[in-house]
C-alpha atoms as a PDB file:
ATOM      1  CA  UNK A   1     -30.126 -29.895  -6.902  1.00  0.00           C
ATOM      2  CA  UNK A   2     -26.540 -30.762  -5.524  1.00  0.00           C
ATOM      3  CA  UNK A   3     -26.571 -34.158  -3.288  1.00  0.00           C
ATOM      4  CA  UNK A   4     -26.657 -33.460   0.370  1.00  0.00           C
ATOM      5  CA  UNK A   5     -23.331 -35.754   0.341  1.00  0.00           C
ATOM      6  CA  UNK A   6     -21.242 -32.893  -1.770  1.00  0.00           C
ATOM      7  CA  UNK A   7     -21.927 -30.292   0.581  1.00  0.00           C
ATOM      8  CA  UNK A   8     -20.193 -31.772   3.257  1.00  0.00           C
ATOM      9  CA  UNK A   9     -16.735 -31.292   1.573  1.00  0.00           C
ATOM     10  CA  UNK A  10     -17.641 -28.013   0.479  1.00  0.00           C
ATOM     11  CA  UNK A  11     -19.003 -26.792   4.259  1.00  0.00           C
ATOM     12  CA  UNK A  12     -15.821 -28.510   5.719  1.00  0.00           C
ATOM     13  CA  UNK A  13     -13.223 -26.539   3.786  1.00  0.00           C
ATOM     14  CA  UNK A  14     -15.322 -23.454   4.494  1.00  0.00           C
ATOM     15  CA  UNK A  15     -14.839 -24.033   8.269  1.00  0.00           C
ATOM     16  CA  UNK A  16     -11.434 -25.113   8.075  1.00  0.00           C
ATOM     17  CA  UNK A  17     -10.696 -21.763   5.792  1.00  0.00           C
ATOM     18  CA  UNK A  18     -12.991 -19.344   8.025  1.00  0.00           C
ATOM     19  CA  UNK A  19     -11.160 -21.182  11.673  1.00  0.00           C
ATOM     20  CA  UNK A  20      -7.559 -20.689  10.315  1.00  0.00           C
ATOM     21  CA  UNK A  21      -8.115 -17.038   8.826  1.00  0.00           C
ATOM     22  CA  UNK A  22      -7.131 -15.266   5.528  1.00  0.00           C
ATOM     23  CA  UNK A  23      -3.872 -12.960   5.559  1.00  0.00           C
ATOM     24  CA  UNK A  24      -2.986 -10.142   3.284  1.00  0.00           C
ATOM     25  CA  UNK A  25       0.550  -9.087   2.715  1.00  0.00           C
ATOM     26  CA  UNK A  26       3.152  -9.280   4.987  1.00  0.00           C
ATOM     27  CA  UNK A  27       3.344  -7.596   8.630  1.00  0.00           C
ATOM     28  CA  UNK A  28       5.710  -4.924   9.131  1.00  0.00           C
ATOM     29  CA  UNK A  29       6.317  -2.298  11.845  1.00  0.00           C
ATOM     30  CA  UNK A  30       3.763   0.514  12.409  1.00  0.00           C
ATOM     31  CA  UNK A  31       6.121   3.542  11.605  1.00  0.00           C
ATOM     32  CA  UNK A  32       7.443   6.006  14.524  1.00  0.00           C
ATOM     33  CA  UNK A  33       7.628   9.959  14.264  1.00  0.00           C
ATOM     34  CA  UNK A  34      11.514   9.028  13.588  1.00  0.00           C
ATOM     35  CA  UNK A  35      11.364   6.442  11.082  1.00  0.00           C
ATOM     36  CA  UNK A  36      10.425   8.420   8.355  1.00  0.00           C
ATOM     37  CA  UNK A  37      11.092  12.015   7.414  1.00  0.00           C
ATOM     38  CA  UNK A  38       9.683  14.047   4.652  1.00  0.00           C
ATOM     39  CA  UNK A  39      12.528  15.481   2.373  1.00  0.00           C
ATOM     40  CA  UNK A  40      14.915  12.932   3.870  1.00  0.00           C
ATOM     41  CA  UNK A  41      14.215   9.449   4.562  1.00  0.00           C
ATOM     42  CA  UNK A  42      14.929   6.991   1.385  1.00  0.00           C
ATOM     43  CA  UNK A  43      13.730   4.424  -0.463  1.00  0.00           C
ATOM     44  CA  UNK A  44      16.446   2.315   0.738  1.00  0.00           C
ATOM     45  CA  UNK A  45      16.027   3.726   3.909  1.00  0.00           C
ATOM     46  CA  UNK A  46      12.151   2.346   4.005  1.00  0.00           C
ATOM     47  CA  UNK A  47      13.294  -1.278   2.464  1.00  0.00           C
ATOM     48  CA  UNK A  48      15.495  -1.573   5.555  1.00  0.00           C
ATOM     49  CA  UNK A  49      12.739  -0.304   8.381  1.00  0.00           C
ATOM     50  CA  UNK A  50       9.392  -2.130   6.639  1.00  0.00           C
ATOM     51  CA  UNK A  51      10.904  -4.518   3.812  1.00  0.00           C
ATOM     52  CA  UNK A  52      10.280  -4.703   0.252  1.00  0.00           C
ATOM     53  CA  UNK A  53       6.887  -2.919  -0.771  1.00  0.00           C
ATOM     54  CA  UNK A  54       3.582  -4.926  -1.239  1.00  0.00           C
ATOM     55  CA  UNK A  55       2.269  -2.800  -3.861  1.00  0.00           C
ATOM     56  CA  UNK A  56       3.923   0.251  -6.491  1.00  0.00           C
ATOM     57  CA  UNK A  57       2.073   2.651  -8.369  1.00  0.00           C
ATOM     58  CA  UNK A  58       2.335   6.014  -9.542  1.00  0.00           C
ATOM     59  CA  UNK A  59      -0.122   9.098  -8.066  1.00  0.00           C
ATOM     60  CA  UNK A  60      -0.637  12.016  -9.598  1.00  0.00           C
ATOM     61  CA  UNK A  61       3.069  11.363 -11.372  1.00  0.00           C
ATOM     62  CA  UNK A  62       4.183  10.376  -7.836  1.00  0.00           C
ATOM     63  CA  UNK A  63       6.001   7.271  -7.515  1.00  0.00           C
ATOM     64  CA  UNK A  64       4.380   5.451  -4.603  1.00  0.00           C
ATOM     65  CA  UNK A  65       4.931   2.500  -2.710  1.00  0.00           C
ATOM     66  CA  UNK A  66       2.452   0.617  -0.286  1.00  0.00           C
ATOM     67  CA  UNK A  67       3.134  -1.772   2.527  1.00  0.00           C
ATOM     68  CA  UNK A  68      -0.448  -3.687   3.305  1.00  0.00           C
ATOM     69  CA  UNK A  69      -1.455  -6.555   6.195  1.00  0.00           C
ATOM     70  CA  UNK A  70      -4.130  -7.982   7.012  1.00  0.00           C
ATOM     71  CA  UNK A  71      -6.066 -10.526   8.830  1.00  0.00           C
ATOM     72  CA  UNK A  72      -9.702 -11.661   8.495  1.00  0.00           C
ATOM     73  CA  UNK A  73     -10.561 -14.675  11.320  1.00  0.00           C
ATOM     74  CA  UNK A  74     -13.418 -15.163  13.142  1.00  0.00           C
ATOM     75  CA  UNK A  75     -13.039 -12.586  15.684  1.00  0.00           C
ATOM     76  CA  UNK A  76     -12.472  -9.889  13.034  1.00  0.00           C
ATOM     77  CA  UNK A  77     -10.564  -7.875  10.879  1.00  0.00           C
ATOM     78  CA  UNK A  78      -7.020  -6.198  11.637  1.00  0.00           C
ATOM     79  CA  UNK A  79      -4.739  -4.330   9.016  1.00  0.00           C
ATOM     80  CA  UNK A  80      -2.487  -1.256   8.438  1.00  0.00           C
ATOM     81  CA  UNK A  81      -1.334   0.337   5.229  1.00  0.00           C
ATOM     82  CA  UNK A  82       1.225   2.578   4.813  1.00  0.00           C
ATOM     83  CA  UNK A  83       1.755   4.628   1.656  1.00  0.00           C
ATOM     84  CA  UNK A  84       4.556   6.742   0.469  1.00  0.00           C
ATOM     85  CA  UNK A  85       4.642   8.746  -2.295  1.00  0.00           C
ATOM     86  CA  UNK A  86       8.573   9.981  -3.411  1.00  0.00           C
ATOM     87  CA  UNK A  87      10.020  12.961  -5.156  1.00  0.00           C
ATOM     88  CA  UNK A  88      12.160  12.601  -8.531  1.00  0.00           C
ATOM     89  CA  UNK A  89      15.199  11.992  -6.279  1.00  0.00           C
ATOM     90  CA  UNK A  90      13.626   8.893  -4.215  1.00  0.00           C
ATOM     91  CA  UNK A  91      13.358  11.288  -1.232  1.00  0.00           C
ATOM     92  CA  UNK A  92       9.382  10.952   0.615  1.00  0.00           C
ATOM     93  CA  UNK A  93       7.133  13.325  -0.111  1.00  0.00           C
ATOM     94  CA  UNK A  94       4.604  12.789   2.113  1.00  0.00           C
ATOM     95  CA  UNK A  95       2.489   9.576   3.497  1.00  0.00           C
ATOM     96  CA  UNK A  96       0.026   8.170   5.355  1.00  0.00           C
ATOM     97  CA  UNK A  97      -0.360   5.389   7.550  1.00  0.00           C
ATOM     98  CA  UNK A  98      -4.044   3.772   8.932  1.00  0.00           C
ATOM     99  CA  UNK A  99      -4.230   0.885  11.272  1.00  0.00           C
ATOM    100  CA  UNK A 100      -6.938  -1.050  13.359  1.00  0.00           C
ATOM    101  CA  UNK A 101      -3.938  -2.817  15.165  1.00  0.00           C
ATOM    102  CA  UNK A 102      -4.823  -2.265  19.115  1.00  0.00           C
ATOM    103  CA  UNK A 103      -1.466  -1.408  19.664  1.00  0.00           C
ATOM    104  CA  UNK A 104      -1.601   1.427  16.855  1.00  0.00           C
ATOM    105  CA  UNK A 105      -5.142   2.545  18.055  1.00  0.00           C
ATOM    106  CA  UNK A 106      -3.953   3.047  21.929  1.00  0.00           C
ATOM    107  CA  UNK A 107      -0.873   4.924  20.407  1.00  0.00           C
ATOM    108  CA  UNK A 108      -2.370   7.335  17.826  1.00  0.00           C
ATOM    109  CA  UNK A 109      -5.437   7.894  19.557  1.00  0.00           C
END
């Protein structure tokens, strides 16, 4: 059995850890109707609007690329993801976007 005297360490990182939160990724702007176009918006075109992408991958032979935040504290959970999968040319093919953000919720709903 572990000493009651090296819990205290352990309990007071997990407090300091739970009160200042846990973030995922970076935050970026929840896309508009305008800010991206299928068959014409970019890739440079996306670096400029959200930054760099958090994640690449390939679906379905699909390049994609995936913006992520997040934020765990102790009133909750908030994140958005958007993913966007290009043509051969670097043009979007389609994508998706799914938020919790309150702002994002009042304006998709």
């Amino acid at each position: 059995m572990i000493p009651r005297r090296r819990w205290v360490p352990v309990l007071f990182v997990a407090g300091l850890l739970t009160a200042c939160g846990l973030v995922i990724g970076r935050d970026f702007p929840s896309p508009t109707p305008d800010m991206i176009r299928t068959g014409k918006t970019t890739k440079a075109d996306l670096v400029r609007f959200f930054g760099d992408p958090y994640q690449v991958g390939i679906d379905t032979g699909d390049l994609t690329w995936s913006w992520l935040y997040g934020t765990k504290h102790s009133k909750g959970e908030i994140a958005k993801e958007l993913t966007v999968r290009f043509d051969a040319q670097g043009v979007v093919r389609t994508y998706s976007f799914r938020s919790n953000h309150p702002e994002d919720m009042a304006r998709l709903r």
